[in-house]
Protein backbone atom coordinates (compact mmCIF):
# COMPACT_ATOMS: atom_id res chain seq x y z
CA UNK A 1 25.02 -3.08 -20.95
CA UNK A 2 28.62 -2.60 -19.89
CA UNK A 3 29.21 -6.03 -19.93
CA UNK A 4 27.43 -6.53 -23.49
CA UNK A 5 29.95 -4.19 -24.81
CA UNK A 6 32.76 -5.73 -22.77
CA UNK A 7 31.68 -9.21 -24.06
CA UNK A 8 32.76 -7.56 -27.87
CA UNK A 9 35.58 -5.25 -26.69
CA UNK A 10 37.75 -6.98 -25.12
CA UNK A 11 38.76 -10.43 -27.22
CA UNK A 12 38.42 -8.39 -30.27
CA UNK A 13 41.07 -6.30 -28.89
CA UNK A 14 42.36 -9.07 -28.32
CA UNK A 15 42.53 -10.14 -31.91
CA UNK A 16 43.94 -7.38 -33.18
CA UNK A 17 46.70 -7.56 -30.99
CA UNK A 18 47.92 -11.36 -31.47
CA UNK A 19 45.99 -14.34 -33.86
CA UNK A 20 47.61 -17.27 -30.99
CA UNK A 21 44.05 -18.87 -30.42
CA UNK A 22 45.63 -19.18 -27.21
CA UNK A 23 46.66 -15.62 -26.43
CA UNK A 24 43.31 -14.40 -27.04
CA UNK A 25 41.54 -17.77 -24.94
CA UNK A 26 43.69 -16.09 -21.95
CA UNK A 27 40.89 -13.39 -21.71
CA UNK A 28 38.53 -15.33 -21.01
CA UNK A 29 40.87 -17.49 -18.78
CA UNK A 30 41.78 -14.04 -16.72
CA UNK A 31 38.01 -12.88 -17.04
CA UNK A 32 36.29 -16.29 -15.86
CA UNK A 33 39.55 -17.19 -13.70
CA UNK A 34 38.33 -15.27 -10.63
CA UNK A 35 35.18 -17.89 -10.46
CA UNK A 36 37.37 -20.54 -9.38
CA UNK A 37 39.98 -18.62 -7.13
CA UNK A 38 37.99 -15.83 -5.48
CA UNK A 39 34.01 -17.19 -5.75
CA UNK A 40 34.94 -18.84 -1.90
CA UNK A 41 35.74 -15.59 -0.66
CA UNK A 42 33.40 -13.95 -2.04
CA UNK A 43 30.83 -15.38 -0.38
CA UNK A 44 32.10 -14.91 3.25
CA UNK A 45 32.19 -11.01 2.14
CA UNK A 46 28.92 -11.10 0.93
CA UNK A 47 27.35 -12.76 4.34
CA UNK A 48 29.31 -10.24 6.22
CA UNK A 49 28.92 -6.65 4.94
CA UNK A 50 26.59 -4.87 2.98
CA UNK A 51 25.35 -6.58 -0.37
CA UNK A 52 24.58 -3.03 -1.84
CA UNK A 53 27.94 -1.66 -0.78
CA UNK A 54 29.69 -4.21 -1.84
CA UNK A 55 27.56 -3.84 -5.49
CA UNK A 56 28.36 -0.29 -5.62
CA UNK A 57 32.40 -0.27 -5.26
CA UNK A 58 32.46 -3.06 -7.42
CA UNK A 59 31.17 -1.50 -10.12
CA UNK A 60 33.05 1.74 -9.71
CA UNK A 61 35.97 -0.30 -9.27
CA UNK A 62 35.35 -1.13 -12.63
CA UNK A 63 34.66 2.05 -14.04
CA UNK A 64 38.00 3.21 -12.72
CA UNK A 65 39.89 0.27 -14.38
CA UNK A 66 38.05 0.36 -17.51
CA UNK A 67 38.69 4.25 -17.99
CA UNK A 68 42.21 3.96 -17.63
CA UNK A 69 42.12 1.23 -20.12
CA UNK A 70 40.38 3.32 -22.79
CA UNK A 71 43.44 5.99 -21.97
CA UNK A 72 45.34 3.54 -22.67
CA UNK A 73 43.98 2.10 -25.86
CA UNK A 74 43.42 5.71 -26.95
CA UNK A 75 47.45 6.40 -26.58
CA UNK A 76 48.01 3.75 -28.21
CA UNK A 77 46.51 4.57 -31.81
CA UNK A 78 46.63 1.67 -34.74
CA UNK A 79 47.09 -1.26 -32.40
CA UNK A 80 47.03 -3.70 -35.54
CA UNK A 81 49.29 -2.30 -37.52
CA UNK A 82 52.00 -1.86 -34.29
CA UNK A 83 55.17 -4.19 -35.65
CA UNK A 84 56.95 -3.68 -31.85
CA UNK A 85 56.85 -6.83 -30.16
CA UNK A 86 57.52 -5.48 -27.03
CA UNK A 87 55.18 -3.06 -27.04
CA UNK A 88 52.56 -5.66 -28.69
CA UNK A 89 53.68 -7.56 -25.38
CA UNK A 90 53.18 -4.56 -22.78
CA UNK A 91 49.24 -3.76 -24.41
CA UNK A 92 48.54 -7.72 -24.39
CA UNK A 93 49.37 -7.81 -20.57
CA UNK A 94 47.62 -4.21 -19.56
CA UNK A 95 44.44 -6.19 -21.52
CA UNK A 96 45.20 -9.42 -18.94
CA UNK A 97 45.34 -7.23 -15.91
CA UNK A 98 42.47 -5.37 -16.69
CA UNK A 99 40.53 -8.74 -17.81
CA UNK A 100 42.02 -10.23 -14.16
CA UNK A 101 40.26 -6.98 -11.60
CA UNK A 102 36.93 -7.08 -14.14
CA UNK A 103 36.60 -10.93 -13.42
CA UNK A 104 37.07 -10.14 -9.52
CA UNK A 105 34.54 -7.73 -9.42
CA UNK A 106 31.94 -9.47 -11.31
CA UNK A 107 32.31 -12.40 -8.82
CA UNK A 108 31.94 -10.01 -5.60
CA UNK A 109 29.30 -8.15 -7.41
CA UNK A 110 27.23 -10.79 -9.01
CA UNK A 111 27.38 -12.96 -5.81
CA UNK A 112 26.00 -10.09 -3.49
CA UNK A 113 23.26 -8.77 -6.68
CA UNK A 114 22.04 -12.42 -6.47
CA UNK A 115 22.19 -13.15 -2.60
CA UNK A 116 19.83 -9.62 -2.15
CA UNK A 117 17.17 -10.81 -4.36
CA UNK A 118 14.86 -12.95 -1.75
CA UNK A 119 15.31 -9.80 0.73
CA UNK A 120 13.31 -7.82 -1.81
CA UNK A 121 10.57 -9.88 -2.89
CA UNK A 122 8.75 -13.39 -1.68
CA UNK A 123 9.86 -16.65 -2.20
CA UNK A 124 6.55 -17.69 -4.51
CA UNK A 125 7.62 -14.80 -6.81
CA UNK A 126 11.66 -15.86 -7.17
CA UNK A 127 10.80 -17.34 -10.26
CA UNK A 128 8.96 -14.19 -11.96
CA UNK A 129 11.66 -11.77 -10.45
CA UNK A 130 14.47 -13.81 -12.04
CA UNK A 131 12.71 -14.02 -15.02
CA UNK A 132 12.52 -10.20 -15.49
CA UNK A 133 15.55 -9.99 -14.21
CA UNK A 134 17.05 -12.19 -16.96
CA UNK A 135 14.80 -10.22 -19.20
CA UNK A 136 16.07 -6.39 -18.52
CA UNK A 137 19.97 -8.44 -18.62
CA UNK A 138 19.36 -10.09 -22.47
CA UNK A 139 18.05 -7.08 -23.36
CA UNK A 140 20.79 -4.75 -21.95
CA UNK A 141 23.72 -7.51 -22.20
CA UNK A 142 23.28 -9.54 -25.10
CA UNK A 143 20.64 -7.21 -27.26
CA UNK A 144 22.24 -3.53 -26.92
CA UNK A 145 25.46 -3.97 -25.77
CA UNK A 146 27.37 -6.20 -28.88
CA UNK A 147 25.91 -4.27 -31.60
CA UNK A 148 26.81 -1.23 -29.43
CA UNK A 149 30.42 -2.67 -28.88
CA UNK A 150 30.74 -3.87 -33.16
CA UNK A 151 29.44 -0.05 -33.92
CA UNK A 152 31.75 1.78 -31.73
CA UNK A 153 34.32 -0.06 -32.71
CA UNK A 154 34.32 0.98 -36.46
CA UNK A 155 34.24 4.90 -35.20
CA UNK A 156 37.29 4.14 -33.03
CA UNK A 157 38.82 1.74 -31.08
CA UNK A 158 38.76 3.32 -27.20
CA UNK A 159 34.79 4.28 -27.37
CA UNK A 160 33.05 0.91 -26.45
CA UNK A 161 35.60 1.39 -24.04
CA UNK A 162 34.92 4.87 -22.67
CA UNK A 163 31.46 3.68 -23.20
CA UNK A 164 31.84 0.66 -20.74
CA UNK A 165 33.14 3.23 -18.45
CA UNK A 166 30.56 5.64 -18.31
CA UNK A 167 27.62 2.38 -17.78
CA UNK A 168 29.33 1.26 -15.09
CA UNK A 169 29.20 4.34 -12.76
CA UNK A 170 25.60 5.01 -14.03
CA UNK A 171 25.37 1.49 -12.56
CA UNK A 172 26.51 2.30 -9.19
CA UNK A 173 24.08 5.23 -9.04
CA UNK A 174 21.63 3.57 -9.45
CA UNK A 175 22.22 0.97 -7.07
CA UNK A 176 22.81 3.26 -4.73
CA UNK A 177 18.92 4.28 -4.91
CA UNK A 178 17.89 0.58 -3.38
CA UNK A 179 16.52 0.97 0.02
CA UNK A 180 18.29 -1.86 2.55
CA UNK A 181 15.57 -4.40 3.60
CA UNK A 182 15.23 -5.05 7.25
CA UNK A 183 16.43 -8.76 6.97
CA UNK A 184 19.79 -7.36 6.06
CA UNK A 185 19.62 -5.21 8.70
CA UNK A 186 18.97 -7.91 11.29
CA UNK A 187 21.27 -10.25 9.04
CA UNK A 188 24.31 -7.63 9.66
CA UNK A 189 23.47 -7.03 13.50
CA UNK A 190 23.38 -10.83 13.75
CA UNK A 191 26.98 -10.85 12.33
CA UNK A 192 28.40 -7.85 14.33
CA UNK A 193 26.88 -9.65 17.61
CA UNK A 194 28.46 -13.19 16.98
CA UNK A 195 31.88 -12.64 15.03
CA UNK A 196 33.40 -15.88 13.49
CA UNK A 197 36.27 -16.96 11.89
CA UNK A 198 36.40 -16.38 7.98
CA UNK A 199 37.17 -19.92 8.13
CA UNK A 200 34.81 -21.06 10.26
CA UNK A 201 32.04 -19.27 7.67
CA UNK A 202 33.66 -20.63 4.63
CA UNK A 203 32.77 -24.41 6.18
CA UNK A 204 29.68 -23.88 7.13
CA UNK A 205 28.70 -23.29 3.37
CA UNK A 206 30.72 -25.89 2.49
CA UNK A 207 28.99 -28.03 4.67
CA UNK A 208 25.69 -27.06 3.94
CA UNK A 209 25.40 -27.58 0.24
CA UNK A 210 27.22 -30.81 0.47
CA UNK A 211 24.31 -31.96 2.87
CA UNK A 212 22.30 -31.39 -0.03
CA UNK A 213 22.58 -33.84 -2.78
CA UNK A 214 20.16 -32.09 -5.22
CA UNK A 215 22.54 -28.74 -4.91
CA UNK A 216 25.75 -30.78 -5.08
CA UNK A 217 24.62 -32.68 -8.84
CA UNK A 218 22.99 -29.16 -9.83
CA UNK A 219 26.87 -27.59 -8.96
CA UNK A 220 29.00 -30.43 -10.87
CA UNK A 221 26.23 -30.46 -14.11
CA UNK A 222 26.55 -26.70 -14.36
CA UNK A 223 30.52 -27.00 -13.60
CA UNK A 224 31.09 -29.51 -16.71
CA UNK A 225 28.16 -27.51 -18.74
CA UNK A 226 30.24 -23.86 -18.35
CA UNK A 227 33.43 -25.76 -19.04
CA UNK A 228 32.14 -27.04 -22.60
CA UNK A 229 30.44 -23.90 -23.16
CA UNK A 230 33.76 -21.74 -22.49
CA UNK A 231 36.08 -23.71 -24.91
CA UNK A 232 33.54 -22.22 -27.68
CA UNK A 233 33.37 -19.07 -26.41
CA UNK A 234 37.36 -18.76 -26.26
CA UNK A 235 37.85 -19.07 -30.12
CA UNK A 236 34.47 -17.66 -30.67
CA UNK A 237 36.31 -14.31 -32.08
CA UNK A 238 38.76 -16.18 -34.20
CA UNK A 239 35.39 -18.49 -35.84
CA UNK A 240 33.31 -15.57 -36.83
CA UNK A 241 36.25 -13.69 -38.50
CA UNK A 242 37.77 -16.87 -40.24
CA UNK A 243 34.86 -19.28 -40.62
CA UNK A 244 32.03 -17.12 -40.47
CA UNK A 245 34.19 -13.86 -42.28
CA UNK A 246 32.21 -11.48 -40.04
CA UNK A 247 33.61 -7.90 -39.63
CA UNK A 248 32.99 -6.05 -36.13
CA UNK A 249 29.32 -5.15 -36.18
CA UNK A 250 28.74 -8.46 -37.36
CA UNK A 251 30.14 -10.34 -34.38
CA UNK A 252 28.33 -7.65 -32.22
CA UNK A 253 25.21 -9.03 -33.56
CA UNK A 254 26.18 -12.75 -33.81
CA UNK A 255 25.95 -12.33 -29.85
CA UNK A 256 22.88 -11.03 -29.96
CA UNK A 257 21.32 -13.99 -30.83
CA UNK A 258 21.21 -15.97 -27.30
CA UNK A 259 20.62 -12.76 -25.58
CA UNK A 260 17.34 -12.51 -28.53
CA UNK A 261 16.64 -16.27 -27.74
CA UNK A 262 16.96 -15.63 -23.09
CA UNK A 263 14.98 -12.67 -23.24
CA UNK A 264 11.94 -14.36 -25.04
CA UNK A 265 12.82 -17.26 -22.83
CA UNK A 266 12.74 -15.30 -19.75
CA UNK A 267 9.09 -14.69 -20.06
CA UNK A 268 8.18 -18.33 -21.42
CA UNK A 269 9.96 -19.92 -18.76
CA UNK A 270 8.29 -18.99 -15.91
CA UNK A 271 4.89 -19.17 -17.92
CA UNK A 272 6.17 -23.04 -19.04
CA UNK A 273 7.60 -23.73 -14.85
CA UNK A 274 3.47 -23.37 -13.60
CA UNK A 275 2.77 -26.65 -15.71
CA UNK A 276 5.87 -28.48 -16.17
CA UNK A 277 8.62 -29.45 -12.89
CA UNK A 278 11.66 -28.25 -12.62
CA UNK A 279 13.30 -31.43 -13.47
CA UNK A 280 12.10 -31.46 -16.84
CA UNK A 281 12.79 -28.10 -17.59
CA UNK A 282 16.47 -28.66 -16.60
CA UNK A 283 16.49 -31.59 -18.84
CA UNK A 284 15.06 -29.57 -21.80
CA UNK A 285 17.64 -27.07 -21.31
CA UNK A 286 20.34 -29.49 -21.50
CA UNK A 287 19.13 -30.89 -24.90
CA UNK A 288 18.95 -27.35 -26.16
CA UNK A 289 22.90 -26.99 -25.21
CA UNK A 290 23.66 -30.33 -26.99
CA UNK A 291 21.77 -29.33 -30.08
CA UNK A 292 23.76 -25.66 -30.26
CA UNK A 293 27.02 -26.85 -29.81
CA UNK A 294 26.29 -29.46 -32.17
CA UNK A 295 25.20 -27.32 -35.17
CA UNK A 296 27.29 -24.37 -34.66
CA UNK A 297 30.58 -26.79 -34.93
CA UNK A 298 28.68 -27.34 -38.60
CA UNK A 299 27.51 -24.10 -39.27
CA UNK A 300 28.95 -22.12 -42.28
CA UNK A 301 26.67 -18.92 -42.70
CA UNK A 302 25.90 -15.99 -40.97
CA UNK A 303 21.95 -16.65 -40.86
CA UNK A 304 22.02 -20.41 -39.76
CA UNK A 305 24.67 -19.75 -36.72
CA UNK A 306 22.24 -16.89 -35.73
CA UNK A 307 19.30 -19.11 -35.71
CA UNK A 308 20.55 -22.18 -33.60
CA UNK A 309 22.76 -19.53 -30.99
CA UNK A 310 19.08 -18.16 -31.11
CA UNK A 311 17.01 -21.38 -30.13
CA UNK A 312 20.51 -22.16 -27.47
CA UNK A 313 20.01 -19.05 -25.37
CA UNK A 314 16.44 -20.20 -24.81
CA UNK A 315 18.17 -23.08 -23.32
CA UNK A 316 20.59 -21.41 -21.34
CA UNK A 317 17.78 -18.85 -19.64
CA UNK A 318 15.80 -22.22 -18.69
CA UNK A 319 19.01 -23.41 -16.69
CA UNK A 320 19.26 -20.11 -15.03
CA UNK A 321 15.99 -19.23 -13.54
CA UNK A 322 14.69 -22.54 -12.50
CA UNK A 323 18.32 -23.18 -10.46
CA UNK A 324 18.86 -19.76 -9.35
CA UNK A 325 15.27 -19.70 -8.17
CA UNK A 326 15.58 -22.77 -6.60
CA UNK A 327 18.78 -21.89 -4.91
CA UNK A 328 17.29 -18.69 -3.51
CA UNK A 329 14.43 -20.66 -2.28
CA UNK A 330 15.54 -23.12 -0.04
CA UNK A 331 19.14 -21.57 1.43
CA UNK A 332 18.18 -19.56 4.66
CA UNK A 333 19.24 -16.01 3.74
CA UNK A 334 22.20 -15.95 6.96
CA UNK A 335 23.90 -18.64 4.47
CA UNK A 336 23.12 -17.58 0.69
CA UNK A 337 26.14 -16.03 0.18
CA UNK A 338 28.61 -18.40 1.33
CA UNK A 339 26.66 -21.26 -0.19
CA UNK A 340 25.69 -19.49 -3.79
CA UNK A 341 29.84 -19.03 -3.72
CA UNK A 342 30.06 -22.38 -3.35
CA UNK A 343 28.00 -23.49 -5.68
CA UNK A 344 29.45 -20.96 -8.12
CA UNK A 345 32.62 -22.15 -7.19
CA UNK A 346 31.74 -25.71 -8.82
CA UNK A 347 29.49 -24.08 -11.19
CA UNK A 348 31.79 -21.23 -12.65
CA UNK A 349 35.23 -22.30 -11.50
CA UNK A 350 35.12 -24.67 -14.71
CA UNK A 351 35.01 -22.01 -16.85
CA UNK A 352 38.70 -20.98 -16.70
CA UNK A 353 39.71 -24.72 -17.58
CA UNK A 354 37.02 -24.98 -20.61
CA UNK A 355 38.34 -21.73 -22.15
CA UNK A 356 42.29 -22.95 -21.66
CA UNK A 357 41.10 -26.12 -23.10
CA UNK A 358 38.97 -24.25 -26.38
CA UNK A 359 42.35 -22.61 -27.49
CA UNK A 360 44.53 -25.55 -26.98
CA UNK A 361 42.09 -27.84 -28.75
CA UNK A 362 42.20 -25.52 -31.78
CA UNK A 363 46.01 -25.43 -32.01
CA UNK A 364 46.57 -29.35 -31.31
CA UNK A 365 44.15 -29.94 -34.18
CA UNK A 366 44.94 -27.57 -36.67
CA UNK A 367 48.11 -29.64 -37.92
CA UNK A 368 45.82 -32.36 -38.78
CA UNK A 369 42.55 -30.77 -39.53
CA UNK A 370 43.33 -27.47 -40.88
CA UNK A 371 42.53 -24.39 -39.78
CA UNK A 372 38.92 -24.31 -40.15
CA UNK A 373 38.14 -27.39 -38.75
CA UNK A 374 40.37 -26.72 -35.67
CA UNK A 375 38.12 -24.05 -34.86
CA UNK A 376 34.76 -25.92 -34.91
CA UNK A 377 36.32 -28.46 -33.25
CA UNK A 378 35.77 -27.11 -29.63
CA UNK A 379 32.34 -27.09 -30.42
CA UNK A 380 32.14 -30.43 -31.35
CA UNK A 381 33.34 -31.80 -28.29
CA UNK A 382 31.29 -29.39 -26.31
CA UNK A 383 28.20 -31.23 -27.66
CA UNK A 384 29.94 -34.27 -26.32
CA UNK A 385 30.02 -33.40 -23.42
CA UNK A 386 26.87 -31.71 -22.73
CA UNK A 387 25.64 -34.99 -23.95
CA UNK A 388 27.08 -36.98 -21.22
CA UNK A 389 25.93 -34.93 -18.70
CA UNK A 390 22.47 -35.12 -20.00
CA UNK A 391 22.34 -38.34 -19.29
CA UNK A 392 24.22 -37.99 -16.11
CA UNK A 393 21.39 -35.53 -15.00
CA UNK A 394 18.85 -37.96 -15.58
CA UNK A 395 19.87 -40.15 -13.33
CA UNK A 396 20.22 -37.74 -10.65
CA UNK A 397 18.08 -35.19 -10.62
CA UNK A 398 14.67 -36.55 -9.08
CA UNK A 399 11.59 -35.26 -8.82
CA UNK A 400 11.97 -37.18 -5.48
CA UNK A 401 15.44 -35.06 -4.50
CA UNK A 402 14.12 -32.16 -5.47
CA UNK A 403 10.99 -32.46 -3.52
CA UNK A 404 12.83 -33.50 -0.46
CA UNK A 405 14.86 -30.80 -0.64
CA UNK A 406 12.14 -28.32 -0.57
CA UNK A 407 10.69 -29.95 2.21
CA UNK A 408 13.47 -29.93 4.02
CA UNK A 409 14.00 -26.27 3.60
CA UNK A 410 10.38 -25.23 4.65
CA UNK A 411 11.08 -27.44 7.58
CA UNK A 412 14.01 -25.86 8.92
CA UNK A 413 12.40 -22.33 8.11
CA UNK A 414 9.87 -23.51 10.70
């Protein structure tokens, strides 16, 4: 839920503060930067220490920085109406910094909530526990936490804030409750007993998901797919106001209309996976991200925009669960940190370079297109590119790869 209500808080902040598409594109840049920088680390951390430890300071990390942002905010008072510059300047950068540590802790902590997952349950029921995973996240993320955000908002500024705060230390309680499996156990023993260099980790899942063809075209797809999908996402403030003339509340629950579309997916999906492969789910999805990007760039209501961002997040959940799952599945559980970091490194690091690219795209094309235009343009050639690597995709992911690769897995388990 705290990072539903971040996902409104922070670039409408942002807005208020500064109309440069690309001043308000930077925090996404500073929140999704940390994927390309710090995902490589984070792996190596995650192999070596605790996964719930590491779960739990993250997220109080977070509530630490996110309460003395709300201070902050709160000190501030009418943000839009301050005529300073300089102090306009000062709250822009305090947003960056804070924006900066959130996007390192989501990287430590999402790589390590991720790599814990096949120590809890069995490998035939990845599928099912990422699905309800994914469900309890679109409900809590994209369902409660944007309307959440758009209502606090109108009482004052700081509460989705102070708000955000107080989720994320309820969130490292409650982590705090999991019991540590005995594979970590062994997993950490295993690590104390033979010490390596950090470099010496970092290669090895390097190495090992570049032996793997199947996870090396999954990594580069998702890479160019985040990228496309960021550059609408960084102007996606400055659209609903301007094109879509949506106050708070009613960006709040613009968002929730992928989180509506991946929590209904989240139970189809796995129901769908028993009678249909994997490579034709992926496929699917893709179509579904061509088709969204497509017909938001045209869309002009309220109503229609909710609808096809609707239909897209069934798309998006698809994606997740079948690759996550698959991930999960076949990397032994000594190397599913470093190697999920890798993979995310690909897969996420793009996302920093899409969302520069969204706000620059809407200020080189402005002068000729006009405002409005500008900012469906991203979309547009989001679709493109989704497009491409659609048919990209096709040619690479097999059913034969994919097979091999799960033989290859249960093989080596043996």
């Amino acid at each position: 839920m705290a990072d539903g209500v971040g996902l409104v808080a922070f670039p409408w902040i942002a807005s208020l503060i500064t109309r440069d598409p690309v001043a308000v594109a930077l925090v996404a840049v500073f929140l999704r930067g940390p994927w390309f920088f710090f995902s490589l680390p984070a792996g190596v951390l995650t192999d070596r220490f605790d996964r719930r430890r590491i779960m739990v300071l993250m997220d109080f990390i977070r509530f630490v920085v996110m309460s003395a942002f709300a201070l902050t905010v709160f000190f501030a008072g009418d943000i839009a109406n301050i005529s300073d510059e300089p102090s306009r300047l000062v709250l822009l950068g305090v947003l960056y910094c804070a924006a900066l540590i959130f996007g390192m802790c989501e990287v430590l902590r999402d790589n390590a909530g991720q790599t814990i997952l096949p120590s809890l349950v069995a490998k035939h029921q990845l599928e099912a526990a990422n699905g309800k995973f994914s469900a309890v996240e679109m409900l809590l993320n994209g369902l409660a936490g944007p309307p959440i955000a758009g209502f606090l908002i109108a009482i004052a500024l700081f509460m989705p804030l102070a708000v955000n705060a107080a989720a994320f230390l309820f969130a490292a309680i409650m982590v705090l409750a999991i019991v540590p499996s005995s594979s970590q156990s062994s997993r950490k023993r295993a690590a104390a007993a033979n010490p390596t260099s950090f470099w010496f980790e970092l290669k090895s899942g390097f190495g090992w998901l570049w032996r793997f063809p199947i996870l090396r075209d999954l990594a580069l797809i998702l890479g160019g797919v985040n990228a496309a999908f960021m550059m609408g996402v960084a102007i996606y403030v400055l659209f609903a106001q301007e094109v879509l003339g949506l106050d708070a509340a009613g960006y709040g629950l613009l968002l929730t209309a992928g989180a509506l579309g991946g929590f209904i997916g989240s139970f189809i999906v796995p129901w769908l996976g028993r009678w249909l492969d994997m490579r034709f789910m992926l496929l699917f999805a893709m179509g579904l991200m061509v088709f969204e990007n497509t017909a938001i760039g045209l869309a002009s209501n309220f109503a229609f925009a909710w609808m096809v961002i609707f239909i897209g997040g069934i798309g998006i959940v698809g994606w997740n669960i079948h690759t996550v799952s698959f991930r999960q599945r076949i990397i032994p559980d000594a190397l599913l940190g470093r190697v999920n970091s890798v993979y995310r490194f690909f897969g996420w690091g793009m996302m920093p370079l899409g969302t520069l690219l969204g706000g620059l795209c809407v200020q080189i094309m402005e002068p000729f297109w006009g405002r409005e235009w500008a900012l469906r343009s991203p979309f547009l050639l989001a679709a493109i590119i989704c497009g491409l690597l659609g048919l990209y995709a096709m040619g690479r992911l097999t059913r034969q790869k994919i097979s091999d690769a799960e033989s290859r897995a249960a093989m080596s388990a043996a």
